[in-house]
C-alpha atoms as a PDB file:
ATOM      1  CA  UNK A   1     -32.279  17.817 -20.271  1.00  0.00           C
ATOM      2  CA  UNK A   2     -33.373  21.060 -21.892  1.00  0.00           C
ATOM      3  CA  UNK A   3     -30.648  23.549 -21.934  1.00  0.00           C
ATOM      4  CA  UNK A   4     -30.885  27.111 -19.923  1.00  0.00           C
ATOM      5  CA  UNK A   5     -32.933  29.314 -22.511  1.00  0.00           C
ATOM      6  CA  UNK A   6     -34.115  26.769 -25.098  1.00  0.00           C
ATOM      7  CA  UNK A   7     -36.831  27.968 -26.539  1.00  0.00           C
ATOM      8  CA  UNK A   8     -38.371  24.247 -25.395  1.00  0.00           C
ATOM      9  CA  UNK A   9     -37.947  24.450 -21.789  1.00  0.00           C
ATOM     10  CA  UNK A  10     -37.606  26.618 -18.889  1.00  0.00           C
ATOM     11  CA  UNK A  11     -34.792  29.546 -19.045  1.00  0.00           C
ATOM     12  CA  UNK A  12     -32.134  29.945 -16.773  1.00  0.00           C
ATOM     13  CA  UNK A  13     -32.813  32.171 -14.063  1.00  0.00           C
ATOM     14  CA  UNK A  14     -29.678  34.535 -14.595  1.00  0.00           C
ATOM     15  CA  UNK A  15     -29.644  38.271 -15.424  1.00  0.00           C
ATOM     16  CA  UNK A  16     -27.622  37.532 -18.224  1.00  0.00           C
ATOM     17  CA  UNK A  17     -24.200  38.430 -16.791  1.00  0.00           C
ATOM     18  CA  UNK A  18     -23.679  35.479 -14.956  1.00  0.00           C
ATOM     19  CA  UNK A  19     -24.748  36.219 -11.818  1.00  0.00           C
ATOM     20  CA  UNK A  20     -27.933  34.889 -10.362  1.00  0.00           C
ATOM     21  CA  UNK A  21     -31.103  36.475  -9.247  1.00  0.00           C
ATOM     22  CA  UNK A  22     -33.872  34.574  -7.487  1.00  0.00           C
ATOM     23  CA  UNK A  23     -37.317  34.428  -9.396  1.00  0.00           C
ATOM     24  CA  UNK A  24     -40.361  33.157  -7.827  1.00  0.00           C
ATOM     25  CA  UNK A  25     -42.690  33.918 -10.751  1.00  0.00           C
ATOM     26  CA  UNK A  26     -43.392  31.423 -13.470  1.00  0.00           C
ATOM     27  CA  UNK A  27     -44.397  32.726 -16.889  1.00  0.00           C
ATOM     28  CA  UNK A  28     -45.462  30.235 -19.722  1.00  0.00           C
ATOM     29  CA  UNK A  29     -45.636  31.415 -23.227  1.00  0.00           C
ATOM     30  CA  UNK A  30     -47.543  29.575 -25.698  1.00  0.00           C
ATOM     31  CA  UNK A  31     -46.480  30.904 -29.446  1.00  0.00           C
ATOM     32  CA  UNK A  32     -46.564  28.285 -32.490  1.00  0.00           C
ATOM     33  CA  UNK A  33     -44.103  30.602 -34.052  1.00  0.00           C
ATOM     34  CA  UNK A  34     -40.781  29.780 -32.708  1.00  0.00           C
ATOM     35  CA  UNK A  35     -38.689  33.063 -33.467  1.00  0.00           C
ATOM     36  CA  UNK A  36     -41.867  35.246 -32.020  1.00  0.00           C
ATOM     37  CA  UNK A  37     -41.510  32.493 -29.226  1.00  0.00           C
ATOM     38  CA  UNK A  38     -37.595  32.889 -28.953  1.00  0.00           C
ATOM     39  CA  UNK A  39     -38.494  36.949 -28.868  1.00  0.00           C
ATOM     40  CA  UNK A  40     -40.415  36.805 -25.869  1.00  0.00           C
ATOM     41  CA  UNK A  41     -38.207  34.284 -23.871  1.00  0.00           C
ATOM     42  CA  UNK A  42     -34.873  35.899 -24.274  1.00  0.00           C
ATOM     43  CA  UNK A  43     -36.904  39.631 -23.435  1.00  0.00           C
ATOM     44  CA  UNK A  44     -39.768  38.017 -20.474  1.00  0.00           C
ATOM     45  CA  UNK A  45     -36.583  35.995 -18.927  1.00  0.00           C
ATOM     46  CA  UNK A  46     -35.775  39.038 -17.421  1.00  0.00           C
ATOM     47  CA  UNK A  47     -37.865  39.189 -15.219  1.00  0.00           C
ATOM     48  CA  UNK A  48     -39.421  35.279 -14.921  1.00  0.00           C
ATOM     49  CA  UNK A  49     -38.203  32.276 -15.105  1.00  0.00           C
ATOM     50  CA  UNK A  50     -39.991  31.418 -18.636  1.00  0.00           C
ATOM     51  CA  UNK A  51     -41.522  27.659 -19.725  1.00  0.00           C
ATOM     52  CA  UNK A  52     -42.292  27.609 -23.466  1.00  0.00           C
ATOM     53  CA  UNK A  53     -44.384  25.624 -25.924  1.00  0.00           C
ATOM     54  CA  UNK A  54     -45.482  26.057 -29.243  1.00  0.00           C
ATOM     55  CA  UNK A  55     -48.821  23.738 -28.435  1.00  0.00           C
ATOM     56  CA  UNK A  56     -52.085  23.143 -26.272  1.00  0.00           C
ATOM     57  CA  UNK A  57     -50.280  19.653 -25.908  1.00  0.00           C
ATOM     58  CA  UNK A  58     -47.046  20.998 -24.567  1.00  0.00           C
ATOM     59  CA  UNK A  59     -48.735  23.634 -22.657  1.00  0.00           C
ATOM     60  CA  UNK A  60     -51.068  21.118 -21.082  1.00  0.00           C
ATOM     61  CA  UNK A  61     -47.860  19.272 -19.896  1.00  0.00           C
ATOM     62  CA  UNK A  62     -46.285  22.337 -18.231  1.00  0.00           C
ATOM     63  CA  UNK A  63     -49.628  23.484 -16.826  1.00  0.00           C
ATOM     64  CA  UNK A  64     -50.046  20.170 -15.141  1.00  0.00           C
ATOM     65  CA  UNK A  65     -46.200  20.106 -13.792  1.00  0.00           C
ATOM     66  CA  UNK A  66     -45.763  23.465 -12.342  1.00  0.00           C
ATOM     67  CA  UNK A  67     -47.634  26.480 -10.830  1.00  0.00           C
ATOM     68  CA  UNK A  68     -47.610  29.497 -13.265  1.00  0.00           C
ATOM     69  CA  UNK A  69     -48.089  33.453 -12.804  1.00  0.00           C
ATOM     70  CA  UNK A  70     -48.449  34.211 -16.168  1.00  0.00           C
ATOM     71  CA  UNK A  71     -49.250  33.219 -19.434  1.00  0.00           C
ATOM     72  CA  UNK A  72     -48.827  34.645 -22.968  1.00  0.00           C
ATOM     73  CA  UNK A  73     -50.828  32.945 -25.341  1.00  0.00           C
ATOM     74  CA  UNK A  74     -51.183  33.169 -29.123  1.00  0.00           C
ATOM     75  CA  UNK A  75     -54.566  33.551 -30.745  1.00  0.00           C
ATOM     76  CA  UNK A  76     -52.651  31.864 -33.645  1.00  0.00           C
ATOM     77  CA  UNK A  77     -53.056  28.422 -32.198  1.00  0.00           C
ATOM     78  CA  UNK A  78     -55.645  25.862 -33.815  1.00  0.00           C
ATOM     79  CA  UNK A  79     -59.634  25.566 -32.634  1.00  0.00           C
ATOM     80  CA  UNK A  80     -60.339  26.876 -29.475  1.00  0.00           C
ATOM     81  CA  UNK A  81     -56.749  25.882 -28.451  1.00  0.00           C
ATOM     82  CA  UNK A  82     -55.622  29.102 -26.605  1.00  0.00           C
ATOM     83  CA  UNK A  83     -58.977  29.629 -24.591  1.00  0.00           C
ATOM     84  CA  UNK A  84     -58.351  26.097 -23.410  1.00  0.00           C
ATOM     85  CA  UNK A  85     -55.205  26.742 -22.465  1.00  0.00           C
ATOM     86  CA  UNK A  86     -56.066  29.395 -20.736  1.00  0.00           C
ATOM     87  CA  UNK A  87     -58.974  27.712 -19.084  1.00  0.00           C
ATOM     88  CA  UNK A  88     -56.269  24.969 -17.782  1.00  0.00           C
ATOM     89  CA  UNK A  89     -53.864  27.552 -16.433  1.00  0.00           C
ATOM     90  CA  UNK A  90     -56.708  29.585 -14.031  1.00  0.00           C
ATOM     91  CA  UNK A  91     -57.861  26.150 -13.045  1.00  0.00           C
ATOM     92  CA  UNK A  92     -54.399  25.637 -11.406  1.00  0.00           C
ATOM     93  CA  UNK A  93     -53.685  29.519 -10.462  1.00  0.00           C
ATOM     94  CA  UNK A  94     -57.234  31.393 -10.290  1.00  0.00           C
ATOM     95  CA  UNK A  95     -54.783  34.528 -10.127  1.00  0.00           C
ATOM     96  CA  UNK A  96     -52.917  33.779 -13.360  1.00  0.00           C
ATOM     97  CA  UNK A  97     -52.303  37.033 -14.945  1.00  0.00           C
ATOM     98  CA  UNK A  98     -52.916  36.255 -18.712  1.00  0.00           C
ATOM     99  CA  UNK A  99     -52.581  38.361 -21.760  1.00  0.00           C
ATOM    100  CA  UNK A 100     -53.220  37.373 -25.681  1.00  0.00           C
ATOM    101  CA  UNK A 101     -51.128  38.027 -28.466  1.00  0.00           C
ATOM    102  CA  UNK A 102     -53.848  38.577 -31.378  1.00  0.00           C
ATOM    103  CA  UNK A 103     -52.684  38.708 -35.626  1.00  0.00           C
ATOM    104  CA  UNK A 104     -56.095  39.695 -36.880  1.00  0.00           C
ATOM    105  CA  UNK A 105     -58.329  40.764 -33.605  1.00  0.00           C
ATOM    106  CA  UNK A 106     -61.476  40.575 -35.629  1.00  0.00           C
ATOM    107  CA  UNK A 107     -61.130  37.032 -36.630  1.00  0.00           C
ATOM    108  CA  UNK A 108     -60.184  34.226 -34.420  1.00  0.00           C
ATOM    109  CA  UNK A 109     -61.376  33.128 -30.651  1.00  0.00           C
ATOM    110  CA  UNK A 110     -62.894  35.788 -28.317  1.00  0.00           C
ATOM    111  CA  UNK A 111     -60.508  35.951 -25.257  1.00  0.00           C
ATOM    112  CA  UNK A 112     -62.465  36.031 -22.185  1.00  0.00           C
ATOM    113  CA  UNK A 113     -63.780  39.598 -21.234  1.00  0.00           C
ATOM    114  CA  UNK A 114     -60.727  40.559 -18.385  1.00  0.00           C
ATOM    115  CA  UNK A 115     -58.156  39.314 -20.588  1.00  0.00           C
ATOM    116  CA  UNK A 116     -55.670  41.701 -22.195  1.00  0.00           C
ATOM    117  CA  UNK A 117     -54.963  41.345 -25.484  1.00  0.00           C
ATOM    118  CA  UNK A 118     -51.752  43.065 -27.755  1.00  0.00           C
ATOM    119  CA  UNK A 119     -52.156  43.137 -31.570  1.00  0.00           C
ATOM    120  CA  UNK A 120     -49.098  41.593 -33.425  1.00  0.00           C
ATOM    121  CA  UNK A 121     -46.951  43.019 -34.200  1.00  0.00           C
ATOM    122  CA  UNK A 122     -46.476  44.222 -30.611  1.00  0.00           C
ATOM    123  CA  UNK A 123     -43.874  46.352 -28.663  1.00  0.00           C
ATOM    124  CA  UNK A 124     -42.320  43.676 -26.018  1.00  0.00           C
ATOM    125  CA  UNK A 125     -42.079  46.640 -23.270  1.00  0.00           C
ATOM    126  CA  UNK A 126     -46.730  46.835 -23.979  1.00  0.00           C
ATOM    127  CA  UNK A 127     -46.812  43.470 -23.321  1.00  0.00           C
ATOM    128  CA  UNK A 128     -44.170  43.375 -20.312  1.00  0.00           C
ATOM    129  CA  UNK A 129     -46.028  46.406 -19.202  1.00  0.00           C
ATOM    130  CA  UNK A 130     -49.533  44.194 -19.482  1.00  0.00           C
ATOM    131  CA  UNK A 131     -47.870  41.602 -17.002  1.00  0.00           C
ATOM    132  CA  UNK A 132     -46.932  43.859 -14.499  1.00  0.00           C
ATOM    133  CA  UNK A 133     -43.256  43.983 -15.054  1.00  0.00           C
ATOM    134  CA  UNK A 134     -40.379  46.343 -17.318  1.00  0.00           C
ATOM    135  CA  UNK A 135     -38.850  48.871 -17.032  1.00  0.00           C
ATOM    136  CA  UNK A 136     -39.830  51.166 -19.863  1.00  0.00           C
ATOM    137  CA  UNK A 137     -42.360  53.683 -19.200  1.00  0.00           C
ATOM    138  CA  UNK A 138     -45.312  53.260 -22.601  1.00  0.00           C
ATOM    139  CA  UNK A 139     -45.962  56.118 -24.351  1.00  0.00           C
ATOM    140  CA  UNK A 140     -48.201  58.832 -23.870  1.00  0.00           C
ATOM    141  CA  UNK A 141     -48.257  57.422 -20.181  1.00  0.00           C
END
């Protein structure tokens, strides 16, 4: 069994104080780089209950074992790994809110035209902000 808030498997749905707090929506991030990956667990977990994987293998697996709201995926995966992925995931949830995390946005995959995408290095409160949650207004909005 995965611990609560591996980086590996899903987080515990807590608000960090110990006391619980019901979460209905599922958020997978897909990152090969595990502290950028740890990053966006501990901040996302706020407000999901988060499923990791550092793969289009492992991401395959969670996509096929539960129903996800949201995906982050890297454009730093391998081939045409993170369109896949992302492919997979609106296959099972046509209303999958996805956004990319890009290094160099004029190399690399093209993400599909209605797909967000952040430049790395990003401010987690954009990207919270891109999947409709946080609590930190962006500036100049």
């Amino acid at each position: 069994m995965t611990p609560p808030g591996s980086i590996t498997g899903q987080r515990d749905a807590s608000t960090g104080d110990g006391s619980p707090r019901h979460r209905t929506e599922h958020l997978l991030i897909v990152e090969p780089e595990a502290l950028v990956r740890w990053s966006l667990v501990t901040y996302l977990g706020k407000w999901f209950a988060v499923y990791s994987a550092d793969s289009r293998a492992s991401a395959d697996r969670i996509l096929d074992d539960h129903r996800i709201d949201a995906l982050v995926v890297s454009d730093d995966l391998s081939d045409r790994a993170a369109t896949d992925i992302e492919g997979h995931a609106r296959s099972q949830n046509p209303s999958v809110r996805v956004v990319r995390t890009v290094t160099n946005p004029s190399d690399g995959e093209e993400p599909t035209p209605d797909t967000p995408c952040v430049e790395k290095p990003f401010e987690l409160s954009k990207l919270a902000s891109l999947l409709g949650v946080g609590d930190v207004p962006l500036c100049g909005e």
